[in-house]
N, C-alpha and C. Protein backbone atom coordinates (compact mmCIF):
# COMPACT_ATOMS: atom_id res chain seq x y z
N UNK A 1 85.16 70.62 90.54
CA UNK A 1 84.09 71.58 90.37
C UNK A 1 83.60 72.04 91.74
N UNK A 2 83.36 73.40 91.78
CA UNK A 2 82.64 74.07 93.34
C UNK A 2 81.53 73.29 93.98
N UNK A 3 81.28 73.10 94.65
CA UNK A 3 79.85 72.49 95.21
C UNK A 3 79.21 73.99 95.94
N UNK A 4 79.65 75.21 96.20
CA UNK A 4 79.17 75.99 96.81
C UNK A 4 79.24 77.06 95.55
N UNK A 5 78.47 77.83 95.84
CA UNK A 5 78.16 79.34 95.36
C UNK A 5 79.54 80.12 95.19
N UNK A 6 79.85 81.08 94.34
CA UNK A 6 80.44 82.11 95.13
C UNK A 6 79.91 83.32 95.89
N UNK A 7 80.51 83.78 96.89
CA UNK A 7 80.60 84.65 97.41
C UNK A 7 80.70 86.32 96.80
N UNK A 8 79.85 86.94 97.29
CA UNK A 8 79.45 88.44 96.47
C UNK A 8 80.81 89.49 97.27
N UNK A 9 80.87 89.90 96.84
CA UNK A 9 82.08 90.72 97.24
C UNK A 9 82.36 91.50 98.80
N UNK A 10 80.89 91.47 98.87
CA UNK A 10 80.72 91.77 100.83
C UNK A 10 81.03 90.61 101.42
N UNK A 11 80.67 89.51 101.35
CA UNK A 11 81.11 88.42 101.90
C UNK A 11 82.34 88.23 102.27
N UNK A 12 82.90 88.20 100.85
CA UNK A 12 84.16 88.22 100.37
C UNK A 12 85.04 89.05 101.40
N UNK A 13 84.88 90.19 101.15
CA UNK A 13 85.94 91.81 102.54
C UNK A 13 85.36 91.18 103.64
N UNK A 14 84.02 90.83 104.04
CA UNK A 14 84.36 90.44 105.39
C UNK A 14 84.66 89.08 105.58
N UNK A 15 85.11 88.02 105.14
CA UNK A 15 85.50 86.93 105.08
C UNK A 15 87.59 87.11 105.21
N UNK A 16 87.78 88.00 104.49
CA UNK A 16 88.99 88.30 104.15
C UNK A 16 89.16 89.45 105.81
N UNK A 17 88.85 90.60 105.56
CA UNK A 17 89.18 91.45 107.01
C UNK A 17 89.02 90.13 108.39
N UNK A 18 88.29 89.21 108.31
CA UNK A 18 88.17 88.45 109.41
C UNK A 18 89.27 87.69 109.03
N UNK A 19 89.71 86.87 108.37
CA UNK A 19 91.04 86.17 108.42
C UNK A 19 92.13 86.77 108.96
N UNK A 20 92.07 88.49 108.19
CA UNK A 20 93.52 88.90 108.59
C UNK A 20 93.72 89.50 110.18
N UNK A 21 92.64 89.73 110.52
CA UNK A 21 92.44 89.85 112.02
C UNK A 21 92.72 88.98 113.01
N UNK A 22 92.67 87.56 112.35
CA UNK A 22 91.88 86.13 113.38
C UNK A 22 93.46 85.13 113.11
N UNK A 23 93.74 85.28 111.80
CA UNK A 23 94.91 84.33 111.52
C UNK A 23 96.61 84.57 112.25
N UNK A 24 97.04 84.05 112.62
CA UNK A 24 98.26 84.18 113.70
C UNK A 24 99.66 84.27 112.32
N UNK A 25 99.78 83.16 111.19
CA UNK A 25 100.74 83.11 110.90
C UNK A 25 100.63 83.47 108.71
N UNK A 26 101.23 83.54 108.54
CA UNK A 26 100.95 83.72 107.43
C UNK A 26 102.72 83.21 106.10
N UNK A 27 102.17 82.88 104.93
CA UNK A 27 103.24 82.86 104.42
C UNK A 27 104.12 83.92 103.53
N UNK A 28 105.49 83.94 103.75
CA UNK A 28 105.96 85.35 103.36
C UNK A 28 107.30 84.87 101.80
N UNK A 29 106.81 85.49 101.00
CA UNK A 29 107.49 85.59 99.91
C UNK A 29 108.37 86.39 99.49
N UNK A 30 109.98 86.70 98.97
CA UNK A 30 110.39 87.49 98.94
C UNK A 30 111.43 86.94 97.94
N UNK A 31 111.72 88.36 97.32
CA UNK A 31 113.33 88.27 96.75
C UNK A 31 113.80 89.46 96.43
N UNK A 32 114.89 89.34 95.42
CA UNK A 32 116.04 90.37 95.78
C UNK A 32 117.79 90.06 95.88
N UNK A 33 118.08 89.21 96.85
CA UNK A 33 119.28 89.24 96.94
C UNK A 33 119.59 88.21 96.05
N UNK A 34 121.38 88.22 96.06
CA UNK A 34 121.63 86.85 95.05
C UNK A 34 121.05 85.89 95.30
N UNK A 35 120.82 85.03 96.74
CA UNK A 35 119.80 83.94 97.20
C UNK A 35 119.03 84.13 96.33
N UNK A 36 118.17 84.52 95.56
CA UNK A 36 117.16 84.70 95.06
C UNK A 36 115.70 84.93 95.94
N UNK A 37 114.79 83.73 95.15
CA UNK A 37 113.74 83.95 96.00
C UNK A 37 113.35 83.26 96.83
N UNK A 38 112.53 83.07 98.47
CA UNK A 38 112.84 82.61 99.42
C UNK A 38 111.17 82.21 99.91
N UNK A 39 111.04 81.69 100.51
CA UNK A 39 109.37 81.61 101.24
C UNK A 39 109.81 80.82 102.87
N UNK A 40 108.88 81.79 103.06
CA UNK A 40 109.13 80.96 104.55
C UNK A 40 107.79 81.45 105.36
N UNK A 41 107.19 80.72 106.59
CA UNK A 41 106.27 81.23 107.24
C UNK A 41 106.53 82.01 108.59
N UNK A 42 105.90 83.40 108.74
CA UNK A 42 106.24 83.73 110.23
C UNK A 42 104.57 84.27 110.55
N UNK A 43 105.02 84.71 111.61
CA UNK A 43 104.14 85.39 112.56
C UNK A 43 103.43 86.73 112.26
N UNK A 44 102.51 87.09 112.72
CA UNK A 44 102.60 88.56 112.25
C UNK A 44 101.54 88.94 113.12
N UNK A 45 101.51 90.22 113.40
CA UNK A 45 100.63 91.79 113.86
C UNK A 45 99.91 92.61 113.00
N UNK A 46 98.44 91.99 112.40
CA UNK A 46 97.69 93.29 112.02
C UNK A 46 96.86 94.40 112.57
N UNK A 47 96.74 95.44 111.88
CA UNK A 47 96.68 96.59 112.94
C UNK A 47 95.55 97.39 112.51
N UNK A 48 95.09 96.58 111.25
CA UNK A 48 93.88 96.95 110.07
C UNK A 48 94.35 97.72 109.00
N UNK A 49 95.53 97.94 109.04
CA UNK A 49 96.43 99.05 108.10
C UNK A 49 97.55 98.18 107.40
N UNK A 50 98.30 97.76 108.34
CA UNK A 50 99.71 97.25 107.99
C UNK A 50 99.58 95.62 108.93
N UNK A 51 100.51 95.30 108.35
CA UNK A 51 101.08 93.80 109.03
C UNK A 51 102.66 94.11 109.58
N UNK A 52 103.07 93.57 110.64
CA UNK A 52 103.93 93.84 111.14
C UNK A 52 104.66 92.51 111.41
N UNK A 53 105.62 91.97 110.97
CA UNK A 53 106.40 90.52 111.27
C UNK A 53 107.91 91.19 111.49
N UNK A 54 108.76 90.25 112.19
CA UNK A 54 110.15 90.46 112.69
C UNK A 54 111.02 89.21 111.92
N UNK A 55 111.56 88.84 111.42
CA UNK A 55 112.63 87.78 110.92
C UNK A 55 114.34 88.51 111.49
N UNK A 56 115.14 87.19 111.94
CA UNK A 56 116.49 87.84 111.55
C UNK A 56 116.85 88.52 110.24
N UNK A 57 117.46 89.61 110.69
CA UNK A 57 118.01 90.61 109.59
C UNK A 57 119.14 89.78 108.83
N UNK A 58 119.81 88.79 109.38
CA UNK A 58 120.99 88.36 107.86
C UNK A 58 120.31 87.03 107.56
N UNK A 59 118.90 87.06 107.98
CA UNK A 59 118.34 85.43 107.15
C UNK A 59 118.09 85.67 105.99
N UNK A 60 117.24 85.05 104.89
CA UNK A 60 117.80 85.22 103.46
C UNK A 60 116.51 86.45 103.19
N UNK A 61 115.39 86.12 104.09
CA UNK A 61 113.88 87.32 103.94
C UNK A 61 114.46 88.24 104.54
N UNK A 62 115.20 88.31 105.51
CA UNK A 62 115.15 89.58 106.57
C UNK A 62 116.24 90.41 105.12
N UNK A 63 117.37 89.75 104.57
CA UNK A 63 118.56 89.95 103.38
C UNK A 63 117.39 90.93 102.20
N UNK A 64 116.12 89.57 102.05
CA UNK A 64 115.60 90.44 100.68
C UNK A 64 115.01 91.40 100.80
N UNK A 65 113.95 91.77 102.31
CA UNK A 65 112.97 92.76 102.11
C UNK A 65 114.35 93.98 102.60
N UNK A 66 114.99 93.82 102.80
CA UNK A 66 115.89 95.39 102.78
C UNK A 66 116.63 95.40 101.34
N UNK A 67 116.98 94.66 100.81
CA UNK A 67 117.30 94.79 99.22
C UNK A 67 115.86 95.04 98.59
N UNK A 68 115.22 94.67 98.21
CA UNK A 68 113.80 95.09 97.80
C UNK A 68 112.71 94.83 98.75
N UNK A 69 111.82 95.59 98.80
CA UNK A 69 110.78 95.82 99.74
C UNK A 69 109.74 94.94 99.11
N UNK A 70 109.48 94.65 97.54
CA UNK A 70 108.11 93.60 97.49
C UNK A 70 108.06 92.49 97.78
N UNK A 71 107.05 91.87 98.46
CA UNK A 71 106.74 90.74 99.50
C UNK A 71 105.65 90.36 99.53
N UNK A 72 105.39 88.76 98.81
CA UNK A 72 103.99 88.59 98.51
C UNK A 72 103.73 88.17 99.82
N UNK A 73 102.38 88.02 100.50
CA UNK A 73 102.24 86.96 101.83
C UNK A 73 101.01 86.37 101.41
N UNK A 74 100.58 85.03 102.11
CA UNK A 74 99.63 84.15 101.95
C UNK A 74 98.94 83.60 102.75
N UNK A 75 97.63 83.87 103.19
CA UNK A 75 97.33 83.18 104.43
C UNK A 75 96.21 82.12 104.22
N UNK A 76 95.73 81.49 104.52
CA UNK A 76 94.97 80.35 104.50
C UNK A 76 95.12 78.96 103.77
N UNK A 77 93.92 78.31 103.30
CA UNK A 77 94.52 76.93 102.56
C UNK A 77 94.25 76.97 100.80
N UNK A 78 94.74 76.38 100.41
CA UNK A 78 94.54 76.37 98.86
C UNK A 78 92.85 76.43 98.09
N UNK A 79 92.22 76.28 98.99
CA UNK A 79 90.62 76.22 98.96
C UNK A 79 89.81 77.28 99.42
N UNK A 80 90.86 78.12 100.38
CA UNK A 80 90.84 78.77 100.43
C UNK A 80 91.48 80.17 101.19
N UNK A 81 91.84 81.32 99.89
CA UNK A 81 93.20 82.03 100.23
C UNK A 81 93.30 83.21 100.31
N UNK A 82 94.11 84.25 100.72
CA UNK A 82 94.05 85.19 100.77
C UNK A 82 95.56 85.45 100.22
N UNK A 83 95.74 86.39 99.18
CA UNK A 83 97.07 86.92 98.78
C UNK A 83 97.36 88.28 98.79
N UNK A 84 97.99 88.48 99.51
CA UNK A 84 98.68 89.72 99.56
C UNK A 84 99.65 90.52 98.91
N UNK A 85 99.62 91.36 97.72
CA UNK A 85 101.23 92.39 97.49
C UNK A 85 101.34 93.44 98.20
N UNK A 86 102.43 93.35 99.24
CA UNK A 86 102.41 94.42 99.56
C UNK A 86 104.60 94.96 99.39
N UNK A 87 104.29 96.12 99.85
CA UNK A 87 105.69 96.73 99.93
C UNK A 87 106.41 96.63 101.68
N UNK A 88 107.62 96.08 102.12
CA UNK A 88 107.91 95.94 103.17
C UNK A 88 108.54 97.37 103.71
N UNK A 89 108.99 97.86 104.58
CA UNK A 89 109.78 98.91 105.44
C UNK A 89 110.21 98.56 106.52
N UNK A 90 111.79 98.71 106.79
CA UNK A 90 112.16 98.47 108.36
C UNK A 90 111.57 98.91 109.10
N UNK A 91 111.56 98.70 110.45
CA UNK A 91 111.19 99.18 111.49
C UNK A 91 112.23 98.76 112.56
N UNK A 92 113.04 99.70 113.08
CA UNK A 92 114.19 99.39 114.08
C UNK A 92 113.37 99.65 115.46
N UNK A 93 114.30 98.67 116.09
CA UNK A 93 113.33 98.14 117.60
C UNK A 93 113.00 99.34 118.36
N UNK A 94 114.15 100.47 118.13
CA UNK A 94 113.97 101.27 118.71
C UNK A 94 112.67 102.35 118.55
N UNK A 95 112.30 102.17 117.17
CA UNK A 95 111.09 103.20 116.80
C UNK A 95 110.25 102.00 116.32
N UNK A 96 109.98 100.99 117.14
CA UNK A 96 108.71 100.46 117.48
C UNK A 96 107.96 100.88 118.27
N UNK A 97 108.36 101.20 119.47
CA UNK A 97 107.31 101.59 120.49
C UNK A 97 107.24 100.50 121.30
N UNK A 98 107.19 100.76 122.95
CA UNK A 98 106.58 99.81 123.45
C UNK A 98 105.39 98.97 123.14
N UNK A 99 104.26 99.93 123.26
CA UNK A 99 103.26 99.59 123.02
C UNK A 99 103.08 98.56 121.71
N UNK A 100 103.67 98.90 120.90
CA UNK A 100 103.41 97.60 119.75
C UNK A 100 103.99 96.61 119.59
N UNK A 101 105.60 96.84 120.33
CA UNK A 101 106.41 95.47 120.67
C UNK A 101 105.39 94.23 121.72
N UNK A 102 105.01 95.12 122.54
CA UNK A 102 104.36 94.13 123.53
C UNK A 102 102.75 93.44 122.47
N UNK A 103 102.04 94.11 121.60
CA UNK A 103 101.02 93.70 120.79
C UNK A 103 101.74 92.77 119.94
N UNK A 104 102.66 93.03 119.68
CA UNK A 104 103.41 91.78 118.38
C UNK A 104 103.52 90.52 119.12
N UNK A 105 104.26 90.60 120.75
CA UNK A 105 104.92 89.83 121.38
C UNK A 105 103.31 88.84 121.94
N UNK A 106 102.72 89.90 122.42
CA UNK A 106 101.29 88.91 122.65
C UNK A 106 100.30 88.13 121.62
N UNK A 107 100.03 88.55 120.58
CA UNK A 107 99.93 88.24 119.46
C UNK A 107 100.20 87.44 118.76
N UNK A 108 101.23 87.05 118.83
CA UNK A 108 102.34 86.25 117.70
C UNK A 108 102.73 85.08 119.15
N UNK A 109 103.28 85.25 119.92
CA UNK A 109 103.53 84.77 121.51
C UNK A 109 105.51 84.47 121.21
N UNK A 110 105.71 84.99 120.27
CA UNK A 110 107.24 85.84 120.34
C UNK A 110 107.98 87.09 120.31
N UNK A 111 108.49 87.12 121.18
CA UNK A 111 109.35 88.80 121.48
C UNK A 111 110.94 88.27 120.82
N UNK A 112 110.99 88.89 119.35
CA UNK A 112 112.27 89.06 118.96
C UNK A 112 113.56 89.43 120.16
N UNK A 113 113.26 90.28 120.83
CA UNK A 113 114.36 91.15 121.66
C UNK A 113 114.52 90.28 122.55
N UNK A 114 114.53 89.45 122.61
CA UNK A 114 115.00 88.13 123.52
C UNK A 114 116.17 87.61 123.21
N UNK A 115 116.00 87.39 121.72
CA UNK A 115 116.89 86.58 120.89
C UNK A 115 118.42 87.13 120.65
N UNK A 116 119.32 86.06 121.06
CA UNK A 116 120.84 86.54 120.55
C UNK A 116 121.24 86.87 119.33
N UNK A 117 120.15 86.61 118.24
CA UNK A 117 120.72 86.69 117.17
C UNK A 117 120.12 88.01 116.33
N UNK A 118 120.33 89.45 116.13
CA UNK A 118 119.23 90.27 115.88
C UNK A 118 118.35 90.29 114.74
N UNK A 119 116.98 90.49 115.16
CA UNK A 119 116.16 90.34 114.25
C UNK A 119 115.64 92.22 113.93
N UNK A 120 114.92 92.23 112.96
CA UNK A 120 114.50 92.87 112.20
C UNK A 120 113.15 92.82 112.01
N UNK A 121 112.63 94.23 112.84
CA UNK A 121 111.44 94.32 111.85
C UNK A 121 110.51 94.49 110.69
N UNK A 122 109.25 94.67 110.23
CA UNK A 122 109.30 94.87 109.08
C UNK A 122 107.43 95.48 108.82
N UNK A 123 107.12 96.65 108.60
CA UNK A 123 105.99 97.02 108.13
C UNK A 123 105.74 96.55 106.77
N UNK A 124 104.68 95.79 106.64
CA UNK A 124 104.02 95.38 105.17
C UNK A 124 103.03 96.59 105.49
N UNK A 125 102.95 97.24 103.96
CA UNK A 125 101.93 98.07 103.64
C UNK A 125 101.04 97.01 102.37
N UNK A 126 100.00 96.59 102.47
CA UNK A 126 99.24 96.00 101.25
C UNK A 126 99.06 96.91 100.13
N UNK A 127 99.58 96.15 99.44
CA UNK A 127 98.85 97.35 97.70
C UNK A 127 97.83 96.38 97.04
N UNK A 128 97.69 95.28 96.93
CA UNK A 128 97.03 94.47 96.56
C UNK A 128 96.56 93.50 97.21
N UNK A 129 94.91 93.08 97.04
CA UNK A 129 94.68 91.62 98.33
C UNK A 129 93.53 91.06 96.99
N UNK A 130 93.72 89.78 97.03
CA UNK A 130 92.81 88.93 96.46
C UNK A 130 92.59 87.97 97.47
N UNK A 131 91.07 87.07 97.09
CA UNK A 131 90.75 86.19 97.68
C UNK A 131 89.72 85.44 97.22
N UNK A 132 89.91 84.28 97.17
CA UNK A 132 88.99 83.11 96.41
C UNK A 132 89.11 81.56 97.04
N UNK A 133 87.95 81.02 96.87
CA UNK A 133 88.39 79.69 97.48
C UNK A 133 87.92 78.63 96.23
N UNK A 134 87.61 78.55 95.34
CA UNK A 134 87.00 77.79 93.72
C UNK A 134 87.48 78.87 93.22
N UNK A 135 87.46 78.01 91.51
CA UNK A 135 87.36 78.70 90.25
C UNK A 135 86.38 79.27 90.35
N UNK A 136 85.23 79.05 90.80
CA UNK A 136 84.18 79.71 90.54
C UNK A 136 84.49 81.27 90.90
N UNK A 137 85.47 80.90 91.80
CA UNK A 137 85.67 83.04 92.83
C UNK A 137 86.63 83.89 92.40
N UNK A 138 87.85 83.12 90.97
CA UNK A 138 88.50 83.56 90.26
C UNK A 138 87.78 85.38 89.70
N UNK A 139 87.00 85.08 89.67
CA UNK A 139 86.20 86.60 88.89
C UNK A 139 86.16 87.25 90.07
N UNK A 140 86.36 88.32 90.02
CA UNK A 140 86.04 89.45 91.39
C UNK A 140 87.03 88.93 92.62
N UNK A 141 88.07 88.41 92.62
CA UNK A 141 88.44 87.62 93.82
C UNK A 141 90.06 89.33 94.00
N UNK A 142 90.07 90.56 93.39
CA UNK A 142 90.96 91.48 93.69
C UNK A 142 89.89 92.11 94.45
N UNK A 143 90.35 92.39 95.63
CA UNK A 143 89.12 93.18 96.74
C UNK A 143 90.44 94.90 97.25
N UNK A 144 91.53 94.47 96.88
CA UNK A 144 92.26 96.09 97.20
C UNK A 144 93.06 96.38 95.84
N UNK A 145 93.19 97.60 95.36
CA UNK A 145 94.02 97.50 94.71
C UNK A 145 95.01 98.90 94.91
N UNK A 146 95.71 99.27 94.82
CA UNK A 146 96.71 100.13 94.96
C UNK A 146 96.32 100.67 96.38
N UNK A 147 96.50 100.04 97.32
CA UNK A 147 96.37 100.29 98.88
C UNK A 147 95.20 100.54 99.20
N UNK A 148 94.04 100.45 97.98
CA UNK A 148 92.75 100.87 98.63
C UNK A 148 91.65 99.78 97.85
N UNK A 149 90.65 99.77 99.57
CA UNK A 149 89.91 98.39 99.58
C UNK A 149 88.82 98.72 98.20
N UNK A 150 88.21 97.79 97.94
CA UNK A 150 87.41 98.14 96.50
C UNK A 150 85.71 98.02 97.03
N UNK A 151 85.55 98.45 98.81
CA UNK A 151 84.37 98.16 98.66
C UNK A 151 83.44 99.54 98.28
């Protein structure tokens, strides 16, 4: 049972916009290919719009989000969480931009383009964000829904 209150829905967006700002790594869900479905944790770049993470392109996530683009991600603890649906899009190194390679690379404190093995970027666009930390926050805990915030 909760020992705390829930949280009113302002709380809530800014409790949530501060995670996704503040949190370094997040967990990434995916499927699609025969592998099926895959989870793994990486890094990521938010930008207040999009999330931006890099995985190798023939690992089994880098395999699914170019076979299908939906990609749940997850950030915090079971008490309390933030879930994400969003839709993925490549992003080739080349039409990254400096400027945001070096924000990912500082950010995250890895630069893909180092690596022998090529990786792949990847724009998450959010269509959906919930967040709750009790049953009690189950009610009202969808704060975006079809790419737009619900405040």
């Amino acid at each position: 049972m909760a020992s705390t209150p829930p949280r009113g829905r302002e709380e809530r967006l800014r409790d949530t916009r501060k995670r996704l700002e503040n949190d370094v790594d997040l967990w990434v869900a995916t499927s699609g290919s025969p592998d099926g479905v895959h989870l793994i944790p990486l890094s990521y770049l938010w930008d207040g719009t999009v999330f931006l993470v890099s995985t190798p392109r023939a690992s089994v996530t880098g395999r699914n989000l170019l076979e299908d683009g939906r990609v749940r991600l997850s950030l915090g603890t079971t008490r309390d969480v933030v879930i994400v649906d969003g839709a993925a899009e490549p992003l080739d190194d080349a039409d990254l931009g400096h400027d945001r390679r070096a924000a990912f690379a500082a950010r995250t404190g890895f630069d893909p383009s180092g690596s022998a093995e090529p990786y792949q970027y990847f724009v998450i666009r959010p269509r959906r964000i919930l967040a709750w930390r009790e049953a009690n926050e189950l009610e009202g805990r969808v704060l975006m829904r079809n790419g737009r915030w619900l405040d």
